[in-house]
Protein backbone atom coordinates (compact mmCIF):
# COMPACT_ATOMS: atom_id res chain seq x y z
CA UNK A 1 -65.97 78.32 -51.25
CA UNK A 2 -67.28 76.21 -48.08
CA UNK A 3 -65.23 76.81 -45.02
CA UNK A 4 -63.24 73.49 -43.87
CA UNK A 5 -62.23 72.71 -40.51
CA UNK A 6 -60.10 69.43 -40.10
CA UNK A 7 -58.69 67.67 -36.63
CA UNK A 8 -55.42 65.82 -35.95
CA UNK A 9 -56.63 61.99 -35.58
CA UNK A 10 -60.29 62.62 -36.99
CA UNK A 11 -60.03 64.69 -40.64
CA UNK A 12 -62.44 66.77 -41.84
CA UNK A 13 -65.13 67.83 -40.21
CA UNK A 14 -68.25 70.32 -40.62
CA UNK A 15 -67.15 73.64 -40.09
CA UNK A 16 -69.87 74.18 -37.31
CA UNK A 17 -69.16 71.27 -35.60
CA UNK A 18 -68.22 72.51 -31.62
CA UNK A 19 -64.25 71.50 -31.33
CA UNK A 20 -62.87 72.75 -27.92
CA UNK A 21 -64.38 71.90 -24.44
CA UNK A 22 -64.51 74.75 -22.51
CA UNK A 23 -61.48 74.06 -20.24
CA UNK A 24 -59.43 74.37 -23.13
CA UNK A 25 -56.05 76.25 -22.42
CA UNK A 26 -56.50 78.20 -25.19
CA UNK A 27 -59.68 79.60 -24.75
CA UNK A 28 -59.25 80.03 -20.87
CA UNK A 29 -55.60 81.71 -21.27
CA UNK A 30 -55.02 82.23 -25.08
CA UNK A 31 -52.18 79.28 -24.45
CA UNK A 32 -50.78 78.00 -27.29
CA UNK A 33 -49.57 78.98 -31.26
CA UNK A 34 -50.38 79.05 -34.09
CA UNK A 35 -49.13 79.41 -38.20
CA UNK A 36 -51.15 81.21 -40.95
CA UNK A 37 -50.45 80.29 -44.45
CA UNK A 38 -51.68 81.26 -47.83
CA UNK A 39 -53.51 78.85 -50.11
CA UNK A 40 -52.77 79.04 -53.43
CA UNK A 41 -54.57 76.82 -56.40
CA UNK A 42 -55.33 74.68 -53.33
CA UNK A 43 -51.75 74.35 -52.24
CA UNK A 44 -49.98 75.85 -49.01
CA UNK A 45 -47.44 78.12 -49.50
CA UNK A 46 -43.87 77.76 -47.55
CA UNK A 47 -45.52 75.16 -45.81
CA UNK A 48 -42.54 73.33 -44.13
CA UNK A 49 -41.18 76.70 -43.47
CA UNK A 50 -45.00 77.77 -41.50
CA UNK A 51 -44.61 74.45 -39.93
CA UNK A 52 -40.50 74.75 -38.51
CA UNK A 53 -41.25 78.11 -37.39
CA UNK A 54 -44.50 76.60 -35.71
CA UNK A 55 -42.13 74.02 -33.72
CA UNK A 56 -39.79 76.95 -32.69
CA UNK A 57 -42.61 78.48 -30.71
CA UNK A 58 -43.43 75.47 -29.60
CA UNK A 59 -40.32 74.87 -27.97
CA UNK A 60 -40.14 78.44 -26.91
CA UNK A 61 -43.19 77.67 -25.09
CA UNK A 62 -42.49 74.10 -23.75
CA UNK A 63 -45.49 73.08 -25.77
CA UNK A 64 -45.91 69.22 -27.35
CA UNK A 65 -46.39 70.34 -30.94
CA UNK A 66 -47.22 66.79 -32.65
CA UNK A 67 -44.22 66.49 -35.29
CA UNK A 68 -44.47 67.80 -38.58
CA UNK A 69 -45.21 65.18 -40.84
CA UNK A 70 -48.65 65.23 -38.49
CA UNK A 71 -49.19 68.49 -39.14
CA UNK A 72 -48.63 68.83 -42.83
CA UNK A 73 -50.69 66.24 -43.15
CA UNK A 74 -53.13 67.74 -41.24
CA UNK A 75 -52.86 70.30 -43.70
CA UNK A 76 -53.16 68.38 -46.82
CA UNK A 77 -56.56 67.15 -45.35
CA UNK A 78 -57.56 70.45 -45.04
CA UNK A 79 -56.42 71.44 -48.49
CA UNK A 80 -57.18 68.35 -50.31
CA UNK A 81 -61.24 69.75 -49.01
CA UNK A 82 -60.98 72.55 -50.04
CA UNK A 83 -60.49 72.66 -53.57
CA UNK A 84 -58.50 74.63 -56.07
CA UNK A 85 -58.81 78.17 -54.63
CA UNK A 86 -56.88 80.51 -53.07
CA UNK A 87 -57.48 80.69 -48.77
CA UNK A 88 -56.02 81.64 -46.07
CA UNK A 89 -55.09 78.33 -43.58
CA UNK A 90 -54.63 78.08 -40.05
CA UNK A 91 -53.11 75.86 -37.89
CA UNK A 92 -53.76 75.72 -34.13
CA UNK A 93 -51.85 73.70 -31.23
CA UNK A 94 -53.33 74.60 -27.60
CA UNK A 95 -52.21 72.95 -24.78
CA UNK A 96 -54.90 71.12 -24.32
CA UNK A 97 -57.78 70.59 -21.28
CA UNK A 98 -57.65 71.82 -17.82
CA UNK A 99 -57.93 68.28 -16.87
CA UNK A 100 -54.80 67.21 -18.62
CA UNK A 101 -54.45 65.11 -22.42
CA UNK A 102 -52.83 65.81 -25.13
CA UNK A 103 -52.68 69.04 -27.30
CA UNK A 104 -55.79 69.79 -28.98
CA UNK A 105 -54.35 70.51 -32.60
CA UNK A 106 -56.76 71.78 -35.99
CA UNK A 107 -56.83 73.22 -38.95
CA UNK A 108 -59.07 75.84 -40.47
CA UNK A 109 -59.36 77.18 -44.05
CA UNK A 110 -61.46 79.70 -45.52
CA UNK A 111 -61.25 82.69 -48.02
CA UNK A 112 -58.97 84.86 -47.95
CA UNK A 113 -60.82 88.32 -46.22
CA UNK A 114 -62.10 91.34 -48.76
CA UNK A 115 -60.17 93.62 -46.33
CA UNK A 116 -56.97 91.69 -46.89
CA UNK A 117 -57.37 91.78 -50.89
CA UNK A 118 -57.87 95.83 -50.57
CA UNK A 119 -55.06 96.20 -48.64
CA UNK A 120 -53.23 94.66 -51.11
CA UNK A 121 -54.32 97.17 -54.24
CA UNK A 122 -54.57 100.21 -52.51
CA UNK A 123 -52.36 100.14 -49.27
CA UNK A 124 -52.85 100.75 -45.62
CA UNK A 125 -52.40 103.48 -43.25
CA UNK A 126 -50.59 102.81 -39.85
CA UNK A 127 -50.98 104.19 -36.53
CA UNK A 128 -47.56 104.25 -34.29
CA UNK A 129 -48.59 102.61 -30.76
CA UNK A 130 -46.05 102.05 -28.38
CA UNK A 131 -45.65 98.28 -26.75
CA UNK A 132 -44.25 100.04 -23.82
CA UNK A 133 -41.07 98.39 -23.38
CA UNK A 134 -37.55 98.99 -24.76
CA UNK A 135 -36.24 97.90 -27.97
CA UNK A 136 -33.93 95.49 -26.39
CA UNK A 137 -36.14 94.28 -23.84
CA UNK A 138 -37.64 90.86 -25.12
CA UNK A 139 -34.33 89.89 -25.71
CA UNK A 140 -33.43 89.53 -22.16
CA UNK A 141 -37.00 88.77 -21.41
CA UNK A 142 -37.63 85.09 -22.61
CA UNK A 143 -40.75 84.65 -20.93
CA UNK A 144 -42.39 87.96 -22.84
CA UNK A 145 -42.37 85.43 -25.63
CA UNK A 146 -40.49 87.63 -28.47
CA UNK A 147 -40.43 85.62 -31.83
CA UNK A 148 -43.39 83.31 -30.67
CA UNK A 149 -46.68 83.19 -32.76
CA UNK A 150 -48.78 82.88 -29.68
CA UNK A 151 -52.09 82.65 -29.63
CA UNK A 152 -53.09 85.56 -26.88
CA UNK A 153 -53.49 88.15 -29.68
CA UNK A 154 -55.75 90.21 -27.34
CA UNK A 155 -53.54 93.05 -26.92
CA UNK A 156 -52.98 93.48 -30.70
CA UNK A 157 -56.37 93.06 -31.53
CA UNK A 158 -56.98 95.81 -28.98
CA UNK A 159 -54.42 98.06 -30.81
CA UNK A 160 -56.01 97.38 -34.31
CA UNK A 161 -59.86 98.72 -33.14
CA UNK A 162 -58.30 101.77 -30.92
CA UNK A 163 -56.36 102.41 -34.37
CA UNK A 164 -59.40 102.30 -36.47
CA UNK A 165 -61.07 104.52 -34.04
CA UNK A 166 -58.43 106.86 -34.91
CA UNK A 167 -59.07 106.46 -38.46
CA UNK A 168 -55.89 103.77 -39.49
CA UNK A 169 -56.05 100.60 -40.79
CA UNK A 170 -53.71 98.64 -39.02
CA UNK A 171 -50.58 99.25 -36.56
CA UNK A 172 -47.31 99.90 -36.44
CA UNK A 173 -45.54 98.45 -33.14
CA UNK A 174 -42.84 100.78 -31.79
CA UNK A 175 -40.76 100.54 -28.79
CA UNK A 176 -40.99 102.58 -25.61
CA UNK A 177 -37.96 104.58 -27.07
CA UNK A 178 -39.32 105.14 -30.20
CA UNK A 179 -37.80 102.23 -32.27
CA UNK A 180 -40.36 100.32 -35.24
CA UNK A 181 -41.03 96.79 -34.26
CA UNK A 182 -43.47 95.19 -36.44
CA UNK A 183 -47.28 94.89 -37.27
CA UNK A 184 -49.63 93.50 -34.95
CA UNK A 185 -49.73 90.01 -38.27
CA UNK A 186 -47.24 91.64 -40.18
CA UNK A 187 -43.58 92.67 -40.50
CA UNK A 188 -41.84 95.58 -41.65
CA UNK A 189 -40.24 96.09 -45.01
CA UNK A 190 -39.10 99.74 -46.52
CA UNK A 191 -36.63 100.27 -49.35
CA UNK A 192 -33.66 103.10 -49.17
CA UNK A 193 -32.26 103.37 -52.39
CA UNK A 194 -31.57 99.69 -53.56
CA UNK A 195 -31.32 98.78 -50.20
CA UNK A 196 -34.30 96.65 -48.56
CA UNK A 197 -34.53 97.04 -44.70
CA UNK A 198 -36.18 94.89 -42.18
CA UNK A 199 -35.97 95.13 -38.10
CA UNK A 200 -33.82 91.79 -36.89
CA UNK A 201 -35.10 89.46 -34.86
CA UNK A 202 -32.90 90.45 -31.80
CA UNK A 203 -35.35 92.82 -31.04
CA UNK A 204 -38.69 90.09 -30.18
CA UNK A 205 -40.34 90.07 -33.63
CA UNK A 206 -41.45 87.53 -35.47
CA UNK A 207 -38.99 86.47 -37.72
CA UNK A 208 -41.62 86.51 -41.17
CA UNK A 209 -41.75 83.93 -43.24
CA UNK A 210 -42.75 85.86 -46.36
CA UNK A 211 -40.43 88.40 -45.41
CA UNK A 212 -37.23 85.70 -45.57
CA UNK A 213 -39.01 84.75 -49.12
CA UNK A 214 -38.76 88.43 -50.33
CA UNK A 215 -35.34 88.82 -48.80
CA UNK A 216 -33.70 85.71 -50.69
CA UNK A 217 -35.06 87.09 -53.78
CA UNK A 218 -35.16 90.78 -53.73
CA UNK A 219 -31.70 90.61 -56.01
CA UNK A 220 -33.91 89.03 -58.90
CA UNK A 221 -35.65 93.17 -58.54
CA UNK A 222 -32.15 95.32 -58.37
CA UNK A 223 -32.36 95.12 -54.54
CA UNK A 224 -30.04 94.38 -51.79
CA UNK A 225 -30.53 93.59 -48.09
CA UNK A 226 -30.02 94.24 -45.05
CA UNK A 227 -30.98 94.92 -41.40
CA UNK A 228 -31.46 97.67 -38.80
CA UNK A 229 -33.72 99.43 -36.14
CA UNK A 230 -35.25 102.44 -37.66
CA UNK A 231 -37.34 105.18 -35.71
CA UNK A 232 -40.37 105.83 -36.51
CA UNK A 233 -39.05 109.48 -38.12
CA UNK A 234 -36.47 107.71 -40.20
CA UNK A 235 -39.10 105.18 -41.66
CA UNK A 236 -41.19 107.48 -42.75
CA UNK A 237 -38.25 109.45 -44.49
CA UNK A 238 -37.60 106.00 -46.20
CA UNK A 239 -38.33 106.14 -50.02
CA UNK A 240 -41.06 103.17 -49.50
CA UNK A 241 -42.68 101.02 -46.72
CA UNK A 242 -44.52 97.80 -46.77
CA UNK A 243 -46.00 95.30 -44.16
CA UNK A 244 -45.49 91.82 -45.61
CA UNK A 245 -47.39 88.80 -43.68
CA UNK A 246 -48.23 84.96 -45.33
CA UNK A 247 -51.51 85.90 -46.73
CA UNK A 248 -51.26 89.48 -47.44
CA UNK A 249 -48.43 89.28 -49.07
CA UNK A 250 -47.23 92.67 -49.43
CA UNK A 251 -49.10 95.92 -48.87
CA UNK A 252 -48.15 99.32 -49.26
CA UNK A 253 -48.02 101.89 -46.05
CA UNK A 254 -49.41 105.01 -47.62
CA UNK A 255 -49.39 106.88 -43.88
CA UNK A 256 -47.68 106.69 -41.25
CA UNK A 257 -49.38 108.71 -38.13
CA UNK A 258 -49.38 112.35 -39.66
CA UNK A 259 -46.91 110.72 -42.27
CA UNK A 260 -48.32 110.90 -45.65
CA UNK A 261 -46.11 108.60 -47.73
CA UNK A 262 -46.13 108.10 -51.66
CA UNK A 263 -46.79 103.88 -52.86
CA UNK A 264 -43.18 103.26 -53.74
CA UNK A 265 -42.74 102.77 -57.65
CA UNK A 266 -41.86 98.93 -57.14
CA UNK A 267 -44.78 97.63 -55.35
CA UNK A 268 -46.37 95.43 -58.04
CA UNK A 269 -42.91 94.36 -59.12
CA UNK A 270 -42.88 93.33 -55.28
CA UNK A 271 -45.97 91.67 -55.08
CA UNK A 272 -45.48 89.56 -58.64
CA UNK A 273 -41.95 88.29 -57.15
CA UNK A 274 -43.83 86.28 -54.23
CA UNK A 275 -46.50 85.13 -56.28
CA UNK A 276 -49.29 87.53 -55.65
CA UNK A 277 -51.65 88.21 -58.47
CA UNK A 278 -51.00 92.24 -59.14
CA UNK A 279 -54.37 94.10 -58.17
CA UNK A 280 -55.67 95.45 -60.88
């Protein structure tokens, strides 16, 4: 499948085509949000969900998101190009030119990455970096942007390579005192007896989309939910551990620093109950 790029106001255009001027915000400063969201049969998943959470970090970072009949219809163009397949789609808001304007708002779509299908079948393995704050810091901290899908992803991106370096696939955020956060895309899910966990937003992260998903349905499974700010120790004592993000859907953690942990027994089960095909 062809790459598709579309632009609030124009449509479709080819993927190739240059987009952003060079004063853009969100090239010079990484200023502005964005949503992922997973394609299936050609359709968008949760996509008024993708696109309310979208205006919440807007408004946490007094941006002008264009409303969201504009943008899910920005994503239907984008879609409607596409075709039938399954994708992973993007949608962008910067602030817009140095110079002043209006937002400069896209879509992207393209297929969904081989690394993200593998980590689906066969799992991941995280490294514990620290974010080097407290685990009640961003709470009190509005302007560290806790809960925002921002755009300045340099810092994660960072943590992933120095974590591959080391041999991991991916990271697990902790606090400064030793609390799990979240994935640098992902959140945290892990199961303790029929219980399934994730951290609360109070803490900064993300609140996941897929994750609420899981959550409102995890009684159709035999679980039951709930909340709570796990060490790093007591996750990996936990009797299974996933990171769940919009087009990853849910992987296995198989590792955990030194932590070897075993793919909990309920993982397909897990990944048929949002829709993901089960890896063979």
């Amino acid at each position: 499948m062809a790459d598709v790029v579309a632009v609030l106001g124009r449509g479709v255009v080819p993927a190739d085509e240059p987009l952003l001027y060079a004063d853009d915000f969100g090239v010079l400063r990484g200023d502005g949000i964005f949503e992922t969201i997973h394609v299936r049969d050609g359709v968008p998943f949760l996509l008024s969900e993708h696109v309310s959470r979208m205006a919440r970090s807007a408004d946490r970072m007094r941006l002008d998101l264009p409303d969201a009949a504009a943008m899910i219809g920005l994503a239907g163009q984008a879609c409607d190009a596409y075709g039938p397949h399954e994708g992973a789609l993007r949608l962008v808001c910067t602030r817009g030119r140095e110079t002043g304007g209006p937002p400069t708002v896209f879509a992207t779509l393209k297929p969904v990455a081989p690394a993200i299908l593998a980590a689906r079948r066969d799992g991941l393995r995280l490294a514990p970096l620290t974010l080097g704050y407290g685990v009640h810091t961003r709470a009190a901290a509005p302007w560290l942007l806790g809960g925002a899908k921002c755009l300045s992803y340099a810092i994660a991106m960072a943590a992933v390579r120095h974590a591959g370096e080391l041999g991991f696939d991916d990271v697990l955020w902790t606090s400064e005192d030793g609390f799990v956060f979240e994935g640098p895309t992902s959140s945290v899910v892990w199961a303790e007896g029929e219980v399934l966990y994730t951290v609360p937003a109070e803490t900064g992260v993300l609140p996941g989309t897929t994750n609420r998903y899981l959550f409102d349905r995890a009684e159709e499974v035999g679980f039951v939910t709930a909340e709570k700010i796990p060490t790093v120790a007591q996750l990996a004592e936990s009797d299974g551990v996933w990171l769940t993000s919009s087009v990853r859907g849910i992987s296995p953690v198989l590792a955990i620093g030194e932590n070897e942990l075993a793919m909990h027994p309920l993982t397909r089960t897990l990944q048929r109950l949002l829709g993901f095909p089960t890896p063979d």
